[in-house]
Protein backbone atom coordinates (compact mmCIF):
# COMPACT_ATOMS: atom_id res chain seq x y z
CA UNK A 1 168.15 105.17 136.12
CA UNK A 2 171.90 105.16 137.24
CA UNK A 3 173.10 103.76 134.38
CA UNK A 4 171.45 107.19 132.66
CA UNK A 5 173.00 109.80 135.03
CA UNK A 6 175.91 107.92 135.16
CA UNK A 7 176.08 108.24 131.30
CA UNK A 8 175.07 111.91 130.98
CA UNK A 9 178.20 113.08 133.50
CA UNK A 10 180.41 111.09 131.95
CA UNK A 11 179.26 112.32 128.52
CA UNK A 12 179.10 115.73 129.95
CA UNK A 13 182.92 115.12 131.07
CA UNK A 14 184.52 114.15 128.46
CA UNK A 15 182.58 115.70 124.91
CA UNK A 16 184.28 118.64 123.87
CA UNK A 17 185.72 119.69 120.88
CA UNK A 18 184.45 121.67 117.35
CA UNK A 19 185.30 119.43 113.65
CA UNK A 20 186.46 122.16 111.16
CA UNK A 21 184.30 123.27 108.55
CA UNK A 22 185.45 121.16 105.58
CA UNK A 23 184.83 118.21 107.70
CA UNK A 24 181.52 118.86 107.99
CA UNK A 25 178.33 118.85 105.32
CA UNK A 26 176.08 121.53 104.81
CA UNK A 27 173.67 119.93 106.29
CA UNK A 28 175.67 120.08 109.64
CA UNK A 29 177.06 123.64 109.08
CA UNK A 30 172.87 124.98 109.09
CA UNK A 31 172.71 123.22 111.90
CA UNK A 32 174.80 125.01 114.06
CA UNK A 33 174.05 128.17 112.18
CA UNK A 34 170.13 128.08 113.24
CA UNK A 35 171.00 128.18 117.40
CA UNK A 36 170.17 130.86 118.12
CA UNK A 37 170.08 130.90 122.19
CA UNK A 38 172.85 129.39 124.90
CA UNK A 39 170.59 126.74 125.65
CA UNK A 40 169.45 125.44 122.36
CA UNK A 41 172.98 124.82 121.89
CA UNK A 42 172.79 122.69 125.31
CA UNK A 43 169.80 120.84 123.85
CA UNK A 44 171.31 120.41 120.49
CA UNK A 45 174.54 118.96 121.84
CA UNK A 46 172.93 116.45 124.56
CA UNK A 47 170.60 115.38 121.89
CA UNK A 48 173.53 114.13 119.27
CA UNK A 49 175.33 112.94 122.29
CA UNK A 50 172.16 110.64 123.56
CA UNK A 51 172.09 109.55 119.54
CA UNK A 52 175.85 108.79 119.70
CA UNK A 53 176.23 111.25 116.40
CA UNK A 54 179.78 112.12 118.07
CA UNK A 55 180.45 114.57 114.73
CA UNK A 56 177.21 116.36 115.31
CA UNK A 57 177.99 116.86 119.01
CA UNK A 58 181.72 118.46 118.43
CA UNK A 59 179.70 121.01 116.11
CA UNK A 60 178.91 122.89 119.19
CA UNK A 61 182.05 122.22 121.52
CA UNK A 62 185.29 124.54 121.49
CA UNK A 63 188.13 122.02 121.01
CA UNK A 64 190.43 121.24 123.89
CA UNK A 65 192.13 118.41 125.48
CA UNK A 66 189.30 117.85 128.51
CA UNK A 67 186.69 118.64 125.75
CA UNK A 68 188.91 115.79 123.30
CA UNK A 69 189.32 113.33 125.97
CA UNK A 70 185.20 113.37 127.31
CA UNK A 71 184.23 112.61 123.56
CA UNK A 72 186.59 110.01 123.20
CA UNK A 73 185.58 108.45 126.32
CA UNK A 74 181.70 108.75 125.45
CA UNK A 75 182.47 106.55 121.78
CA UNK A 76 184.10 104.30 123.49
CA UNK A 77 182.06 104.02 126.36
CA UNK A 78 179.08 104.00 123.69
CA UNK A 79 180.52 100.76 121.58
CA UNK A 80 180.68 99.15 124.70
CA UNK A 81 176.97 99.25 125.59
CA UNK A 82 174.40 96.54 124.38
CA UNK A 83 172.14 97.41 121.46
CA UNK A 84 169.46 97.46 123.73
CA UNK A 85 170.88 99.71 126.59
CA UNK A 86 171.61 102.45 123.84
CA UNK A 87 167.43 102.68 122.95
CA UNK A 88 167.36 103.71 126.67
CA UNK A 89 169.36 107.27 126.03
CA UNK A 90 167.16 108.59 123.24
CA UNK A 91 165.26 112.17 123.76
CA UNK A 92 166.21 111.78 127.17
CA UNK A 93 167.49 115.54 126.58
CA UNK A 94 164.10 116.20 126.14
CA UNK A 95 162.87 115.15 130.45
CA UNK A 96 165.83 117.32 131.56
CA UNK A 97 164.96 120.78 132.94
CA UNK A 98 167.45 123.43 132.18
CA UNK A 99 168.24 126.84 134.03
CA UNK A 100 169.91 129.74 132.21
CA UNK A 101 172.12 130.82 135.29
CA UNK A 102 174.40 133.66 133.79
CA UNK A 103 173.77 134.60 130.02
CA UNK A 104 175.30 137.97 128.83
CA UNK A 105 177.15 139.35 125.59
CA UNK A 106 179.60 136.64 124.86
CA UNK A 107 179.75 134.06 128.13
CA UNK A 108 176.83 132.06 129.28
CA UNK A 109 176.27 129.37 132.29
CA UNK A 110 173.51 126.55 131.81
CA UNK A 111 172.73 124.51 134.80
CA UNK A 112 170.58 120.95 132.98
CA UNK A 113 169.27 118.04 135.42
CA UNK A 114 168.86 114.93 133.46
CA UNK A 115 165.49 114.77 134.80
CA UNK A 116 163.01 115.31 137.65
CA UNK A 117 164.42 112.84 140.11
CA UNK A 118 167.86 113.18 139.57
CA UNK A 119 170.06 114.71 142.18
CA UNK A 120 172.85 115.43 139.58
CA UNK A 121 173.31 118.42 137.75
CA UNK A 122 175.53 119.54 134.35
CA UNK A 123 177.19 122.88 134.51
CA UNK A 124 177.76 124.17 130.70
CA UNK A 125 179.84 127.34 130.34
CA UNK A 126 179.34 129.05 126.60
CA UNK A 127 181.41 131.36 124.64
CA UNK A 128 179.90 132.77 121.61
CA UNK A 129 182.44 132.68 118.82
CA UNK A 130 181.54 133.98 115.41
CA UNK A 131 177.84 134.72 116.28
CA UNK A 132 177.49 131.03 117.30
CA UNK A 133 177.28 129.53 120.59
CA UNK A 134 180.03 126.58 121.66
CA UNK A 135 180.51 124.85 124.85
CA UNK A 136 183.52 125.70 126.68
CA UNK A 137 183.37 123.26 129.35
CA UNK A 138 181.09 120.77 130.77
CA UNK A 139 181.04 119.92 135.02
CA UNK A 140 179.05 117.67 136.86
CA UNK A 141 178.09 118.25 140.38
């Protein structure tokens, strides 16, 4: 159970940045394009993160240097882990709860815990850009 929190803020930390367009396939690009809501971005983003698909994730960050440095931190802390270990992050996206705090034209705040237990929470500030969704920054409290 710590060894999940302890991944989800670090992931949340350090994951942020958006691959261009030609870099991705269309496949990806309808991804992004059917979010329609602040926190199905959220979901979308923690589930490619928990599946370690690290070019799905930056679909739906803005890219920075935090936002640069969390997702290179997450691969590496990913190739680091055990086969086994990884199974353990799967859907967990799915147990969190997640609380639209501040959602208006073009800025939103989603506050997720991991899961029912958990102490630990994962502030996500949004910008919309282009009619889509991205994740500005990610905190943990």
């Amino acid at each position: 159970m710590k060894y999940l929190i302890s991944f989800i803020v670090v992931l949340a930390l350090f994951t942020n940045c958006k691959s261009r367009e030609e870099d991705q396939s269309p496949d990806d690009i309808n991804t992004t394009k059917e979010i329609k809501s602040p926190k199905e971005t959220v979901q979308a983003y923690l589930a490619a993160t928990n599946h370690f698909d690290f070019k799905a994730a930056k679909e739906f960050l803005i890219p920075n240097k935090p936002n640069l440095m969390l997702l290179e931190t997450i691969k590496k802390m990913e190739k680091s882990l055990p086969d086994d270990r990884k199974s353990a992050f799967l859907d967990k996206e799915k147990e969190a709860s997640y609380f639209e705090k501040e959602v208006t034209d073009s800025t939103a705040q989603i506050i997720v815990t991991p899961n029912k237990e958990a102490t630990s929470q994962i502030k996500f500030k949004l910008l919309k850009v282009k009619s889509n969704w991205l994740i500005e920054s990610v905190v943990s409290h």
